[in-house]
C-alpha atoms as a PDB file:
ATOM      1  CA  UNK A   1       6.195 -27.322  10.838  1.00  0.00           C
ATOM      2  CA  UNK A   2       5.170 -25.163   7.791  1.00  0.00           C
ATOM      3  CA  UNK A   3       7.075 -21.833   7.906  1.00  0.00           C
ATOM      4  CA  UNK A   4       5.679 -18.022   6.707  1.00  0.00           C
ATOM      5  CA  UNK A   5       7.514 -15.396   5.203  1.00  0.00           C
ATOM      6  CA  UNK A   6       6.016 -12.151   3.987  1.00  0.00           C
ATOM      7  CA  UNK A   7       7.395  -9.688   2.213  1.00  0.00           C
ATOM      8  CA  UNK A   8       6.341  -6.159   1.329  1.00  0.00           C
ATOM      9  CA  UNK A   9       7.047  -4.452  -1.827  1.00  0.00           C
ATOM     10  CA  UNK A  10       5.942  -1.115  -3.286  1.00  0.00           C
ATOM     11  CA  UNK A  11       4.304  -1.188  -6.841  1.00  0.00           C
ATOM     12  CA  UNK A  12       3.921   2.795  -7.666  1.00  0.00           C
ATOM     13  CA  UNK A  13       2.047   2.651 -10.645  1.00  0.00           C
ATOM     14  CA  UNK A  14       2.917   5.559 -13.050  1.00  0.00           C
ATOM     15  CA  UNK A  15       0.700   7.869 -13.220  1.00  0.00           C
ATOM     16  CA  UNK A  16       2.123  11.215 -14.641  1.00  0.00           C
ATOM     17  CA  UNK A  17      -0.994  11.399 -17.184  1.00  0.00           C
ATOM     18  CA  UNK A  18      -3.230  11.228 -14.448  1.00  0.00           C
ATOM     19  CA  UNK A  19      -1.312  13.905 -12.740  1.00  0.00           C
ATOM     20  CA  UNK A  20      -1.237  16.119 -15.615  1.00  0.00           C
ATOM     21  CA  UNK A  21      -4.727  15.957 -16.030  1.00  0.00           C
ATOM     22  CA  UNK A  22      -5.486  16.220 -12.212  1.00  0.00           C
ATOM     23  CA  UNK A  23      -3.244  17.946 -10.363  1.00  0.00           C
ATOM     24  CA  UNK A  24      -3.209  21.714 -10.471  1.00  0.00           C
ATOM     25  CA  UNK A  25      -0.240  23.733 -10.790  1.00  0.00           C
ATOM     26  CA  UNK A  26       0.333  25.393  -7.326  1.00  0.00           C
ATOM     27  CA  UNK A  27      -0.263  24.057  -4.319  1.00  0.00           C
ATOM     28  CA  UNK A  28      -1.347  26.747  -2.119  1.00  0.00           C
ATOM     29  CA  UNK A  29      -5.192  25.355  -1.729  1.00  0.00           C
ATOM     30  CA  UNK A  30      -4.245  22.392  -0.609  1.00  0.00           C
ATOM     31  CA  UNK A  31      -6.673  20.625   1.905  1.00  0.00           C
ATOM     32  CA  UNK A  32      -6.442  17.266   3.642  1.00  0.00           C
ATOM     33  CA  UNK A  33      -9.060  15.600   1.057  1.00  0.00           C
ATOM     34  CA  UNK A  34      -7.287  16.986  -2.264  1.00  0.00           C
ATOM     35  CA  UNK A  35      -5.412  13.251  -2.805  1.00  0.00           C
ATOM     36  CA  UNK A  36      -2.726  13.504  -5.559  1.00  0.00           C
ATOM     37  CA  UNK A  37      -0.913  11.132  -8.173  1.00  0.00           C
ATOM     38  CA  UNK A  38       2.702   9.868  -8.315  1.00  0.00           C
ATOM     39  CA  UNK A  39       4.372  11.712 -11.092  1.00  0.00           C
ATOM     40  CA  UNK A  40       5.393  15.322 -12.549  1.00  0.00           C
ATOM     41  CA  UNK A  41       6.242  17.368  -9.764  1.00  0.00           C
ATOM     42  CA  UNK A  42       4.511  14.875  -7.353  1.00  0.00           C
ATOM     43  CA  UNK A  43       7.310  12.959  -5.482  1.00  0.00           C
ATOM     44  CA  UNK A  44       6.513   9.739  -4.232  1.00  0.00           C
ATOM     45  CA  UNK A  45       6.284   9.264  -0.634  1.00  0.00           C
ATOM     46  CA  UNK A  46       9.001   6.956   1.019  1.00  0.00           C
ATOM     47  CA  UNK A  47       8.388   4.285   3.294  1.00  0.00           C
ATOM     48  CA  UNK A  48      10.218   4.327   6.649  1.00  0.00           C
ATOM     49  CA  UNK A  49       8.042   1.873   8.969  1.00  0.00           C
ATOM     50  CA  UNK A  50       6.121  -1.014   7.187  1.00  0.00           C
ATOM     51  CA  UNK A  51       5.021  -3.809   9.377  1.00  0.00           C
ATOM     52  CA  UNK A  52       4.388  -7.200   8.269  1.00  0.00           C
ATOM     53  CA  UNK A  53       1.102  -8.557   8.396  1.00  0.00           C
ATOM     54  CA  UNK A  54       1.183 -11.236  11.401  1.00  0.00           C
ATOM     55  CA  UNK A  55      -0.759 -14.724  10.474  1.00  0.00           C
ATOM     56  CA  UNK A  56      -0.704 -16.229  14.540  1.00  0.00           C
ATOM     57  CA  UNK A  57       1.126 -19.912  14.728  1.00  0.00           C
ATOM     58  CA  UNK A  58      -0.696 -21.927  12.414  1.00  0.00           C
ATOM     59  CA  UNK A  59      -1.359 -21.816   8.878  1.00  0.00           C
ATOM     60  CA  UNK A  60      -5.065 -22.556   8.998  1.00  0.00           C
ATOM     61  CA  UNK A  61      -5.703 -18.886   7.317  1.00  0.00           C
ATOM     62  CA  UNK A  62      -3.610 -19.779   4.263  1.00  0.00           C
ATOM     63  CA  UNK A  63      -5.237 -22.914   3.436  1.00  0.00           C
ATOM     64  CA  UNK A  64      -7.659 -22.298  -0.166  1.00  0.00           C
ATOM     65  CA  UNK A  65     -10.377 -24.886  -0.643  1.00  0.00           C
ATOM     66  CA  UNK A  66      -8.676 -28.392  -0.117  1.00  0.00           C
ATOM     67  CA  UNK A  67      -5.107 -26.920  -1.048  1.00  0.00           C
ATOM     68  CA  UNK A  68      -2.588 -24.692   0.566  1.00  0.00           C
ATOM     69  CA  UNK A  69      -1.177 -21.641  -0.998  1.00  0.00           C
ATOM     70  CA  UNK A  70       2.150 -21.311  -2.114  1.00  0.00           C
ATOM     71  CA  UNK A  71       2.552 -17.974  -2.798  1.00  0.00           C
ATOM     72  CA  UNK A  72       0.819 -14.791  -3.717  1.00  0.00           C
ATOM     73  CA  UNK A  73       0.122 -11.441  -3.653  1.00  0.00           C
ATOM     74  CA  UNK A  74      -2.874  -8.859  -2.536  1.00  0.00           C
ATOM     75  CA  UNK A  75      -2.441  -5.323  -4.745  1.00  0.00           C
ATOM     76  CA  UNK A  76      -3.733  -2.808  -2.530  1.00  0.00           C
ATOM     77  CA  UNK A  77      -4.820   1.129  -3.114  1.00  0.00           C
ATOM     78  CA  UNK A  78      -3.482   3.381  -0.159  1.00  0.00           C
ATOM     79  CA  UNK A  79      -3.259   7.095   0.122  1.00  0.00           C
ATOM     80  CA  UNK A  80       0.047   8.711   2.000  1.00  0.00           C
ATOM     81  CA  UNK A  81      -2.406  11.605   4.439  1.00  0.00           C
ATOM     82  CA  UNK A  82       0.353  14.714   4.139  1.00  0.00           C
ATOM     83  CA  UNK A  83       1.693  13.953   7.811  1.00  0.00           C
ATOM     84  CA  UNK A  84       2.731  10.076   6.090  1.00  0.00           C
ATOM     85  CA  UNK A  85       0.075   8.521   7.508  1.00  0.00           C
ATOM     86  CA  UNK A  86      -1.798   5.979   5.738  1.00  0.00           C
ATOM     87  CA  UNK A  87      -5.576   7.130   5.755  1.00  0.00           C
ATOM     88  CA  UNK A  88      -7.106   5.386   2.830  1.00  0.00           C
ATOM     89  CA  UNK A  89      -7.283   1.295   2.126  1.00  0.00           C
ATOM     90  CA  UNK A  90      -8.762  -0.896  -0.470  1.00  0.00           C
ATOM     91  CA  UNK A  91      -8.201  -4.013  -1.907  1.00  0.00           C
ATOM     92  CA  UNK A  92      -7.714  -3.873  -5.747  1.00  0.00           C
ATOM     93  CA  UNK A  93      -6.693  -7.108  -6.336  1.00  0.00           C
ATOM     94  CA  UNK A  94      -6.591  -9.449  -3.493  1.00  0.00           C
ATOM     95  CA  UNK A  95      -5.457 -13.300  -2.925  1.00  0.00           C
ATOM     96  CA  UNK A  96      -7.963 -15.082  -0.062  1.00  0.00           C
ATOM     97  CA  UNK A  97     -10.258 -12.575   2.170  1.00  0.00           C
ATOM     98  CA  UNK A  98      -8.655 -13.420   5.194  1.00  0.00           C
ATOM     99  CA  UNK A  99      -4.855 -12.842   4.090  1.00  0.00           C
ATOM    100  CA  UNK A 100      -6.454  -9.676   2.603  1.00  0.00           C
ATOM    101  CA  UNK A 101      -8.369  -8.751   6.115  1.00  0.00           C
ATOM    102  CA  UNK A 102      -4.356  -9.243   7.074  1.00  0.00           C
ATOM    103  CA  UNK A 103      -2.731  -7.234   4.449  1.00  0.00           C
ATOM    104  CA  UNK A 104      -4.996  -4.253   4.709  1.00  0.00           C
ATOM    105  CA  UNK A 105      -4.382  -4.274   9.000  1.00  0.00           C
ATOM    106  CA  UNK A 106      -0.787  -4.265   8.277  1.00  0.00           C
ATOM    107  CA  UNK A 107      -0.530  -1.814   5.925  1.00  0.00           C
ATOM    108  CA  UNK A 108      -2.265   0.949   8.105  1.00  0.00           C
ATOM    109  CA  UNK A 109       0.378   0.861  10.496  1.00  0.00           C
ATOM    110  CA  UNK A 110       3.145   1.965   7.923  1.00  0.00           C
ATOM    111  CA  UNK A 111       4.728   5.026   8.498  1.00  0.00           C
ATOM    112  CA  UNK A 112       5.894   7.130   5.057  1.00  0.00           C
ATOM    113  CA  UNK A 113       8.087  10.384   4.509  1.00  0.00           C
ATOM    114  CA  UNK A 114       5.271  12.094   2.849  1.00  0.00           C
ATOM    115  CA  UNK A 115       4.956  12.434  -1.011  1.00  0.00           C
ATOM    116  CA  UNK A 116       5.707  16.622  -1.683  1.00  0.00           C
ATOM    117  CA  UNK A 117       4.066  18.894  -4.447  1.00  0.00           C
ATOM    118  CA  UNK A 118       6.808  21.608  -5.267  1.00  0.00           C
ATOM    119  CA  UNK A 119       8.695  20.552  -2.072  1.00  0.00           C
ATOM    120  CA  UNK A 120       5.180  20.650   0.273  1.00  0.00           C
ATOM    121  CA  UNK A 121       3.995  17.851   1.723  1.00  0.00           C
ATOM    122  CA  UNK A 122       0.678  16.551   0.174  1.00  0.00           C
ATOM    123  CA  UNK A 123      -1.549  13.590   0.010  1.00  0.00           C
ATOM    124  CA  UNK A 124      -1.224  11.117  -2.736  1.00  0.00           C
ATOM    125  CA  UNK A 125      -2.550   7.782  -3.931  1.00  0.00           C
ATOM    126  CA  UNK A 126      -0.337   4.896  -4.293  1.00  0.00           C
ATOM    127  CA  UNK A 127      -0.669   1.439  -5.028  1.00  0.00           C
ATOM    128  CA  UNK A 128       1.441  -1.110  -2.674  1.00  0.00           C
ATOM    129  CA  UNK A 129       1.693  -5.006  -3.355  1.00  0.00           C
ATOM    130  CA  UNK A 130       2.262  -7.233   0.197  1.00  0.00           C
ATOM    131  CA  UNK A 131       3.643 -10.420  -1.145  1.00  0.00           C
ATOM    132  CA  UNK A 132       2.813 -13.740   1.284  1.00  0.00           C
ATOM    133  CA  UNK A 133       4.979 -17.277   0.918  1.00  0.00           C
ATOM    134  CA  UNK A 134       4.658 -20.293   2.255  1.00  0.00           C
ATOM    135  CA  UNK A 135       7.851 -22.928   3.163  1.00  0.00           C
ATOM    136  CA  UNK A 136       6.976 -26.081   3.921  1.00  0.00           C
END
């Protein structure tokens, strides 16, 4: 019986040029669709509820043309809504469409401390990487 295990990691690119440039000094206009960067006075948001992405009982959705994969990774852009939320999903740089369909499903059920802006809560983009490996 092949075996799955997933794990999640975080990859936070840094971005504090893109938040110089972008991000404006106070806060106070704030809206749900301003979307900030990690860095400067942008903290990054913390995750406190990630789920795994579930694959069923057989490994028929891992299988590549004619050979299985061992392991890889699908990069994904999210962005952390204000309330920690995630709101916002695409695949930057994915491994198979399905594992990606997978990846993407699981990853809008994490929960996150939101990122702040001068101690506020705010919304910011992020970059996550969900790892997938196969045992056999």
């Amino acid at each position: 019986m092949t075996k799955i295990a997933l794990s999640v990691s975080f990859l936070i690119l840094g971005c504090s040029v893109l938040v110089a440039q972008t991000a404006p000094d106070i806060v106070k206009g704030a809206t749900q669709d301003k979307v900030y960067h990690v860095g400067g006075d942008v903290k990054a948001p913390r995750a406190i509820s990630s789920a795994e992405p579930t694959l069923g009982d057989s490994n028929e959705n891992i299988k590549g043309r004619g050979k299985t994969v061992d392991a890889g990774s699908a990069t994904l852009s999210i962005v952390v809504d204000k309330d920690g939320s995630v709101r916002k999903v695409k695949v930057l740089r994915g491994l198979k469409p399905d594992l990606d369909a997978k990846a993407v499903a699981s990853v809008k059920q994490w929960k996150f401390d939101p990122a702040t802006k001068k101690g506020i809560p705010v919304a910011v983009e992020i970059d996550v990487q969900v790892d997938f490996h196969l045992y056999q």
